[in-house]
Protein backbone atom coordinates (compact mmCIF):
# COMPACT_ATOMS: atom_id res chain seq x y z
CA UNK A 1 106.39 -4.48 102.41
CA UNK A 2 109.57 -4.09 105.50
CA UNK A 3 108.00 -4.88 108.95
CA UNK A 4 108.11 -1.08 109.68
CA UNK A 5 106.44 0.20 106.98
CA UNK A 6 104.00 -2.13 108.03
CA UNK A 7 104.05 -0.39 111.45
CA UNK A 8 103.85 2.55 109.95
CA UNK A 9 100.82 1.54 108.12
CA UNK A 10 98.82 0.57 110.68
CA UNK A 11 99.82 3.77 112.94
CA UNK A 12 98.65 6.15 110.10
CA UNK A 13 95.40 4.39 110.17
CA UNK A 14 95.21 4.66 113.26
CA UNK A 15 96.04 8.29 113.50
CA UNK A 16 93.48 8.63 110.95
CA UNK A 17 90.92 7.18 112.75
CA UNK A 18 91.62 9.39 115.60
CA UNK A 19 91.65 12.51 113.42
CA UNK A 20 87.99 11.57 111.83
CA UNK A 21 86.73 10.50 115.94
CA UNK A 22 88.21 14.50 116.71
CA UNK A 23 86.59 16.14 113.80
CA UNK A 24 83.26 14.74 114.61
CA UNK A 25 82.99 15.97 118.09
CA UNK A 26 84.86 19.10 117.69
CA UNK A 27 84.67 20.53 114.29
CA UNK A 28 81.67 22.84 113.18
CA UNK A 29 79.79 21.73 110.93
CA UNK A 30 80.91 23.96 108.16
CA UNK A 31 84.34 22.11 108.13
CA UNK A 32 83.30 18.81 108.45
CA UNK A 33 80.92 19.60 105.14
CA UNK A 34 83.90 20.75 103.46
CA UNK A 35 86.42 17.44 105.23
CA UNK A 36 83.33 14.92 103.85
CA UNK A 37 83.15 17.13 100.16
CA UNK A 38 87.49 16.25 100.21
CA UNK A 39 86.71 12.64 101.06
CA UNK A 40 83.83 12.48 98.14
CA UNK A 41 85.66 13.84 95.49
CA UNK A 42 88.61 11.75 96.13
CA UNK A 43 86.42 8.45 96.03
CA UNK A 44 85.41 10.25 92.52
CA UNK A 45 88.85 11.67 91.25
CA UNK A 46 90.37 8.34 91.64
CA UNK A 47 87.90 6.29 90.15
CA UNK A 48 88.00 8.48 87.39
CA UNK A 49 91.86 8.19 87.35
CA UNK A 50 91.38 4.92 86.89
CA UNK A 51 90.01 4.74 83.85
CA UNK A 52 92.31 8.10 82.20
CA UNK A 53 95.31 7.99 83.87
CA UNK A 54 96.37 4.32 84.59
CA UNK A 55 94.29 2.78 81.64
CA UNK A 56 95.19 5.40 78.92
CA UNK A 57 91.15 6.29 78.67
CA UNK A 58 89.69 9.54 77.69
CA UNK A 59 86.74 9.26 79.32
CA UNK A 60 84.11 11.91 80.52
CA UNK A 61 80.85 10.58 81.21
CA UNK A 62 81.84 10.39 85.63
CA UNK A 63 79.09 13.21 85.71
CA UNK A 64 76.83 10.40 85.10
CA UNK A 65 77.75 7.48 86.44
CA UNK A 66 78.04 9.74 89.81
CA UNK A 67 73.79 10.58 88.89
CA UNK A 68 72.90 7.29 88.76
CA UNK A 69 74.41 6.17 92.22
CA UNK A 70 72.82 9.62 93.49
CA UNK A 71 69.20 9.08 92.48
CA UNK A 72 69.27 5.39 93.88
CA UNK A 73 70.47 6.81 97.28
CA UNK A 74 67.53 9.67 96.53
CA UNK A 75 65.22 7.29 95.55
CA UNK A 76 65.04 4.42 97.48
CA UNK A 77 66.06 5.46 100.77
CA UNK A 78 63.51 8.50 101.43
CA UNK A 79 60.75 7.36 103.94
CA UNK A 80 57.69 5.98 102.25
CA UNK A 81 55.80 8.23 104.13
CA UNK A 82 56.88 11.28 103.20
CA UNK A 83 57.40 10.75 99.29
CA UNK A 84 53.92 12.16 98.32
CA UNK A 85 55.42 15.47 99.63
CA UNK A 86 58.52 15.07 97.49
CA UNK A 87 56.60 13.73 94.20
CA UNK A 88 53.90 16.46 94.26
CA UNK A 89 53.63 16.90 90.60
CA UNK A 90 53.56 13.49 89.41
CA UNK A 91 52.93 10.64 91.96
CA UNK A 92 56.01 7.95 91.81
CA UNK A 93 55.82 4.58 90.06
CA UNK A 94 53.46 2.28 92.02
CA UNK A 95 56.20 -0.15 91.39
CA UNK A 96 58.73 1.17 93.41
CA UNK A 97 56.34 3.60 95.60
CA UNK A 98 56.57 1.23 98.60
CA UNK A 99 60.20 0.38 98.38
CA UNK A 100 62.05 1.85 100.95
CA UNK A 101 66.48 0.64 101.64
CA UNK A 102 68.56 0.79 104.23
CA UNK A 103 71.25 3.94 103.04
CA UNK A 104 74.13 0.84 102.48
CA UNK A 105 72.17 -1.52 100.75
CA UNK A 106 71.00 1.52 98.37
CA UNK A 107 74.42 3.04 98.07
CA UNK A 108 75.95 -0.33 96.78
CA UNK A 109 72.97 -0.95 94.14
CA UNK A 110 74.45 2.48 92.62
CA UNK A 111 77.66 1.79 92.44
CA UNK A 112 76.24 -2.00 90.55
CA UNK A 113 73.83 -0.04 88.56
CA UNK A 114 76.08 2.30 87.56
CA UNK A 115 78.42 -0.31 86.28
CA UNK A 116 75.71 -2.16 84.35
CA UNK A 117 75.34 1.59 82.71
CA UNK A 118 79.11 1.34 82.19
CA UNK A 119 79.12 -2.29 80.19
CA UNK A 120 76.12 -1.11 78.12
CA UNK A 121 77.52 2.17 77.34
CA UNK A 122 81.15 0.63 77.47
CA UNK A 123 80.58 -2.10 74.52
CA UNK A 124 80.45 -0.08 71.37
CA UNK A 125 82.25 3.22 72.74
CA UNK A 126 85.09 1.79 74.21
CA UNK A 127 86.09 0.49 70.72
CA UNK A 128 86.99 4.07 69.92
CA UNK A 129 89.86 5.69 70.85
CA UNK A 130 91.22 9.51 72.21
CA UNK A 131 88.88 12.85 71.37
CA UNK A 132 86.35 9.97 69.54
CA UNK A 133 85.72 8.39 73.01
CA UNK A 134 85.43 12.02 74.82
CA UNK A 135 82.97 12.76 72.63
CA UNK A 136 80.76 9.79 72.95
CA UNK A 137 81.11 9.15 76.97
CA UNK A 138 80.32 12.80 77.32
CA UNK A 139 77.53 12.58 74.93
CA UNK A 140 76.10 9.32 77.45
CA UNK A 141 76.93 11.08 80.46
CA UNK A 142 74.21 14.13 78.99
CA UNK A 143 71.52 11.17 77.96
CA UNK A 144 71.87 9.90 81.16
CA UNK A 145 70.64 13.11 82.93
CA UNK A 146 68.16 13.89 80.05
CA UNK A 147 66.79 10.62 81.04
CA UNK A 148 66.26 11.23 84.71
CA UNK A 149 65.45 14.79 83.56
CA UNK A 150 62.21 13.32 82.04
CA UNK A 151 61.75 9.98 83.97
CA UNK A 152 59.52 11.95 86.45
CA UNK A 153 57.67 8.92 88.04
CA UNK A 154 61.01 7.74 89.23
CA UNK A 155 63.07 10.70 89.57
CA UNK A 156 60.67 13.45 90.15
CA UNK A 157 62.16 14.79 87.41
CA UNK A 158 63.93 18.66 87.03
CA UNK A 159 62.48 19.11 91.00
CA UNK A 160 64.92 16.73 92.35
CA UNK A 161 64.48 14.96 94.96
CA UNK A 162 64.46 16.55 98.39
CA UNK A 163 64.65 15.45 102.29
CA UNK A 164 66.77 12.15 101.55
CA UNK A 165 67.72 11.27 105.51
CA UNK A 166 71.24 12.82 106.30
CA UNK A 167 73.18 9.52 107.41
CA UNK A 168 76.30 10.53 105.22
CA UNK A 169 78.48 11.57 108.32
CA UNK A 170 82.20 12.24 108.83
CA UNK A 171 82.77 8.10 109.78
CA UNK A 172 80.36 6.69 106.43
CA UNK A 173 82.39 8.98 104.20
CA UNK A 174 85.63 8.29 105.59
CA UNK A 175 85.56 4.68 105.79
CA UNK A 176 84.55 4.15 102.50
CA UNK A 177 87.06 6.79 101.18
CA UNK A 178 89.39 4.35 102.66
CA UNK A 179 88.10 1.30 101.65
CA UNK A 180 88.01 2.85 98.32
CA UNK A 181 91.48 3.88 97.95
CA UNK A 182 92.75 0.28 99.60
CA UNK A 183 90.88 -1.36 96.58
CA UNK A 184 92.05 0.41 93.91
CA UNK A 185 95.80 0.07 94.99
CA UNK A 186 95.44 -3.31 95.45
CA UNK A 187 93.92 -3.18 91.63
CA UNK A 188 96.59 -1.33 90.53
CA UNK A 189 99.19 -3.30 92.44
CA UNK A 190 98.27 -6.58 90.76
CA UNK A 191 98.34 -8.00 87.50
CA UNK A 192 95.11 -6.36 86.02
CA UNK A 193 96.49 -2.77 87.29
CA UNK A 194 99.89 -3.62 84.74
CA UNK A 195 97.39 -4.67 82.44
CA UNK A 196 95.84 -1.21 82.53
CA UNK A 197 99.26 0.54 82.58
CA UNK A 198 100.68 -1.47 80.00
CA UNK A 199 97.63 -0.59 77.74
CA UNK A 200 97.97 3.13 78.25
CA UNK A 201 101.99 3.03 77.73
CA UNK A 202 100.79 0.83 74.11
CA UNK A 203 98.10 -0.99 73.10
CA UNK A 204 99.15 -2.49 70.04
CA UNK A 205 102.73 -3.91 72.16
CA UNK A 206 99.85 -4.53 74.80
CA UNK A 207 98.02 -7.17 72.44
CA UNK A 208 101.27 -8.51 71.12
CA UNK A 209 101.80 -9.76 74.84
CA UNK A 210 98.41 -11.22 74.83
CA UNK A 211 96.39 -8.68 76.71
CA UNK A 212 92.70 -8.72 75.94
CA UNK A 213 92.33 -5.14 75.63
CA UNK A 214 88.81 -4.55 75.05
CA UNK A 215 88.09 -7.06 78.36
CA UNK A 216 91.02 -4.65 80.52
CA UNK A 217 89.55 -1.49 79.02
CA UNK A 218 86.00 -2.74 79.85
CA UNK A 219 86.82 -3.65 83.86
CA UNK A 220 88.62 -0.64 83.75
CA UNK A 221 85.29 1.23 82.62
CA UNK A 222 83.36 -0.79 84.85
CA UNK A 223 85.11 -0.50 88.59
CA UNK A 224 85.71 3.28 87.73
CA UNK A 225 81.76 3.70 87.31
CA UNK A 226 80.93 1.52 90.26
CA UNK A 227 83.27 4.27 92.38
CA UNK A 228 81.71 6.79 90.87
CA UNK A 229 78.06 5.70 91.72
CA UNK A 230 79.51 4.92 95.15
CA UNK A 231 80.87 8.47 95.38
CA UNK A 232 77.44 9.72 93.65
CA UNK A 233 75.28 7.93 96.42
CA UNK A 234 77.52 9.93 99.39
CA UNK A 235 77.22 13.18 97.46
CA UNK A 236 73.12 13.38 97.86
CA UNK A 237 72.95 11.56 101.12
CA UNK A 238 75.10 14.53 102.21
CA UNK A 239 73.17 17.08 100.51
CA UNK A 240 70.12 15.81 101.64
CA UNK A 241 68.57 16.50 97.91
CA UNK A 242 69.61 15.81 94.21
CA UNK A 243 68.53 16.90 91.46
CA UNK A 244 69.82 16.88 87.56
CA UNK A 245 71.44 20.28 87.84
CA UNK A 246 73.70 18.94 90.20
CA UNK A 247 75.61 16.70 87.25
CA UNK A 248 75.89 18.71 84.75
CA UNK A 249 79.21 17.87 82.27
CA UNK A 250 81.05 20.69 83.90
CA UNK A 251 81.07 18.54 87.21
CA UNK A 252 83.23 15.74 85.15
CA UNK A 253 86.13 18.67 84.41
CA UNK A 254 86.28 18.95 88.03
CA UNK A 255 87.85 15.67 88.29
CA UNK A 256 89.30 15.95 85.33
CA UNK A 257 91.11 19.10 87.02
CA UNK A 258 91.85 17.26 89.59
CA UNK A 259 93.86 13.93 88.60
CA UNK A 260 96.04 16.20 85.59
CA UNK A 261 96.86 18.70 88.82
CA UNK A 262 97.58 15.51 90.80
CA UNK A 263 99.03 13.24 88.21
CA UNK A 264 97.71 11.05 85.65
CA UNK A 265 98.33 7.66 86.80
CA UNK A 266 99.15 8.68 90.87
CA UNK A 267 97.01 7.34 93.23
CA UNK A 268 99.18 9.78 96.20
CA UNK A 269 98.60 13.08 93.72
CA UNK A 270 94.83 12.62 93.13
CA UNK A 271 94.22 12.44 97.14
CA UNK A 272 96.55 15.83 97.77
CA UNK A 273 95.02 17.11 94.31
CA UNK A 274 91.65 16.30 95.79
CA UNK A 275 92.09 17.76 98.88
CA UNK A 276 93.54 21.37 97.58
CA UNK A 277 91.26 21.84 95.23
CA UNK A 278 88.16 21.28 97.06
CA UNK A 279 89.40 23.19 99.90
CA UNK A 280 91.03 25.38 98.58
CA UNK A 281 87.41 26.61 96.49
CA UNK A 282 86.21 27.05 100.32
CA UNK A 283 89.15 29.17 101.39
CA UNK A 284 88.95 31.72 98.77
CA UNK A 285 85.46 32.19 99.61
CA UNK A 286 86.16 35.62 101.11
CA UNK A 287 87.62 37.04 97.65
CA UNK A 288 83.68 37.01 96.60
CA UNK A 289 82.55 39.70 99.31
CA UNK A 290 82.83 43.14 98.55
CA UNK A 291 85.68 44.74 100.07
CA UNK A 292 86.55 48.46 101.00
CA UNK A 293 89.52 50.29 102.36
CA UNK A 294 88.75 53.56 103.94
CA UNK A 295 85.52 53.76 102.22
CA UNK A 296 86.84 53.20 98.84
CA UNK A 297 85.55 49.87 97.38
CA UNK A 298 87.84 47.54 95.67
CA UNK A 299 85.70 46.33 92.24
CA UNK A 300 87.76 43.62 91.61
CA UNK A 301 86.08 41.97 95.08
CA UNK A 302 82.98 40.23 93.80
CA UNK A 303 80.75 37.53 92.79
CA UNK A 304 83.22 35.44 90.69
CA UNK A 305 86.51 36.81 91.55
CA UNK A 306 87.62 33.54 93.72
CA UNK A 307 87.42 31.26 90.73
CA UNK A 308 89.60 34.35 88.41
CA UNK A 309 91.92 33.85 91.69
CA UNK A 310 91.87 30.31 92.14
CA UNK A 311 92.47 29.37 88.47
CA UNK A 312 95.44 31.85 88.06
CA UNK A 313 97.33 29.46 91.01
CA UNK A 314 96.45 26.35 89.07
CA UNK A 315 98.08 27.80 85.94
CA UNK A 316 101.24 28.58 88.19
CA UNK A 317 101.47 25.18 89.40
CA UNK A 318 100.86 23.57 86.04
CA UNK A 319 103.30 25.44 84.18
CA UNK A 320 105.67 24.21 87.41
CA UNK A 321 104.53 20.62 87.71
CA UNK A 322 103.37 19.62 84.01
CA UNK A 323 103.04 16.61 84.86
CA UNK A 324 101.05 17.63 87.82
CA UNK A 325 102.22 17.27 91.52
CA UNK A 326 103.18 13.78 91.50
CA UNK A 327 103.22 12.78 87.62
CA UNK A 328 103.17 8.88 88.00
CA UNK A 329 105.04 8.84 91.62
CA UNK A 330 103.54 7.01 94.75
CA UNK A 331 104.07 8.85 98.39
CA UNK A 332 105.68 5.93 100.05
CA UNK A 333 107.29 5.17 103.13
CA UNK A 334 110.82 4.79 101.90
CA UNK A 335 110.66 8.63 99.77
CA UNK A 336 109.38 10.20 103.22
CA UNK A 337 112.55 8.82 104.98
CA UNK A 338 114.57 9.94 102.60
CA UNK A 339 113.02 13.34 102.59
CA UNK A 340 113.87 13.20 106.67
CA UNK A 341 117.12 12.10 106.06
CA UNK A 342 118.07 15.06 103.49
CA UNK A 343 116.09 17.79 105.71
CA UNK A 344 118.25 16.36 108.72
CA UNK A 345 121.57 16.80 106.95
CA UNK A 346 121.18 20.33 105.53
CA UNK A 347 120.12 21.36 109.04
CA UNK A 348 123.93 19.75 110.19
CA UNK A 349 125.21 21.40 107.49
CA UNK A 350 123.24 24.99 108.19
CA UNK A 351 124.69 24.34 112.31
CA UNK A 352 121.32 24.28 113.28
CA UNK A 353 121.77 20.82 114.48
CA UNK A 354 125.10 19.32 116.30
């Protein structure tokens, strides 16, 4: 990397920083929910990217790799004290009753546990290949949250679990979206991350260069579950409650939604992707309200109609960007000059500037 874009760097973290200190103190709370929602699906959307766009995966088990790393957050980090209120049914394990975490050292057990989920599941799935491993990571994914479903000793079962402390602010989420996207860059920047691409370009001319593709596909798999606990763990510590309704398969087709929008195999799309679909979910909020001009109601303003709305755009912008906003193109330093430098010159040419 040029000394400047270095500079550059550093001043866009910077200006970051300053943007997530401003939000804190000045934002409502209502858009810093929906800021630290962008930030959490991102951490998800590009673990998940991970594994199906720059490893060649079909994989959609996130749903429940994102449970696991919720329910340790929910689990071990709710005051001792209080838990008899939460486990009212059915008291919790006298093995873990009395086990209480701080929120960090619980969020990065999820992210581990989750990953030991992924090697277990990964080792006879991954051995399968397109709409055959679809069908059996999705089919984990819904054992998974069967399991916690009916583990209710530990998970308190289909009543969730409820008043997990709130210490998922603007700065936690942030920071570890960026520590997040630094690592898988890096990843992707380095031998293993040509590894993964050359494996989704072709396995078999993959192997004949001596990859080890079942030991690529399984770090792969691994690190993309690990994110996904990690992005799991955020999601209930800013809810404040969890339970298995929350990660149910359609969740996964979120992300899904968002990385093909974005760009298989862009790390640049899936943040924008991230970012415009979570947001813009929140924005069209007001096309669910009933709505009347001159006492006349509109009936196509109701429960439902934001999603008919929303959906409709992301067909436009498809059908314009098949291979979603950024296809397999990086937002760097050098393309943003360039994009000055052309913007510049048809304003000379336009007279707007002498």
């Amino acid at each position: 990397m040029k000394k400047e874009d270095k500079i550059l760097s550093i001043i866009l973290i910077a200006g970051l920083f300053v943007f997530i200190a401003v939000a804190d103190k000045f934002f409502n709370l209502y858009v810093q929910r929906v800021l630290n929602l962008c930030a959490i699906y991102t951490i998800l959307a590009l673990s998940m990217n991970l594994i199906n766009g720059f490893t060649g995966l079909f994989s959609l088990g996130h749903a429940g790799f994102m449970a696991i790393g919720a329910y340790m957050v929910g689990i071990f980090t709710v005051p001792v004290e209080i838990r008899p209120m939460v486990y009212f049914m059915k008291p919790m394990h006298p093995a873990i009753a009395d086990i209480e975490m701080p929120f960090i050292v619980a969020l990065i057990l999820g992210g581990l546990l989750s990953a030991f989920i992924a090697f277990l599941i990964g080792a006879p799935v991954l051995r399968l290949r397109d709409d055959y491993l679809a069908i059996a990571t999705l089919g984990f994914s819904e054992i998974i949250r069967i399991v916690i479903t009916n583990a209710q000793s530990i998970t308190n079962g289909s009543l969730g679990i409820k008043n997990i402390p709130p210490v998922a602010n603007i700065w936690w989420i942030y920071i570890t979206m960026i520590i997040s996207i630094a690592f898988i860059v890096l990843l992707i920047n380095s031998s293993y991350g040509r590894a993964f691409k050359a494996i989704r370009e072709d396995e078999i001319a993959a192997e004949a260069m001596g990859i080890n593709l079942f030991k690529h596909k399984m770090m792969s798999f691994m690190i993309g579950a690990f994110f996904a606990g990690i992005g799991g763990g955020l999601y209930a510590a800013l809810l404040g409650t969890v339970d298995p309704k929350n990660f149910l398969f359609v969740l996964t087709y979120n992300f899904l939604l968002i990385i093909v929008l974005g760009g298989m195999g862009s790390v640049s799309g899936t943040i924008i992707s991230a970012y415009v679909v979570t947001a813009g979910q929140e924005w069209l909020r007001f096309l669910d309200e009933p709505l009347s001009i001159g006492g006349i109601a509109i009936p196509l303003f109701r429960p439902g109609f934001r999603m008919v709305i929303f959906s409709l755009l992301l067909m436009i912008i498809v059908l314009f960007y098949r291979d979603g906003l950024m296809g397999t193109r990086e937002i760097n330093w050098e393309m943003i000059k360039n994009f000055g430098k052309r913007f510049k010159l048809r304003r000379v040419k336009s007279g707007e500037v002498q």
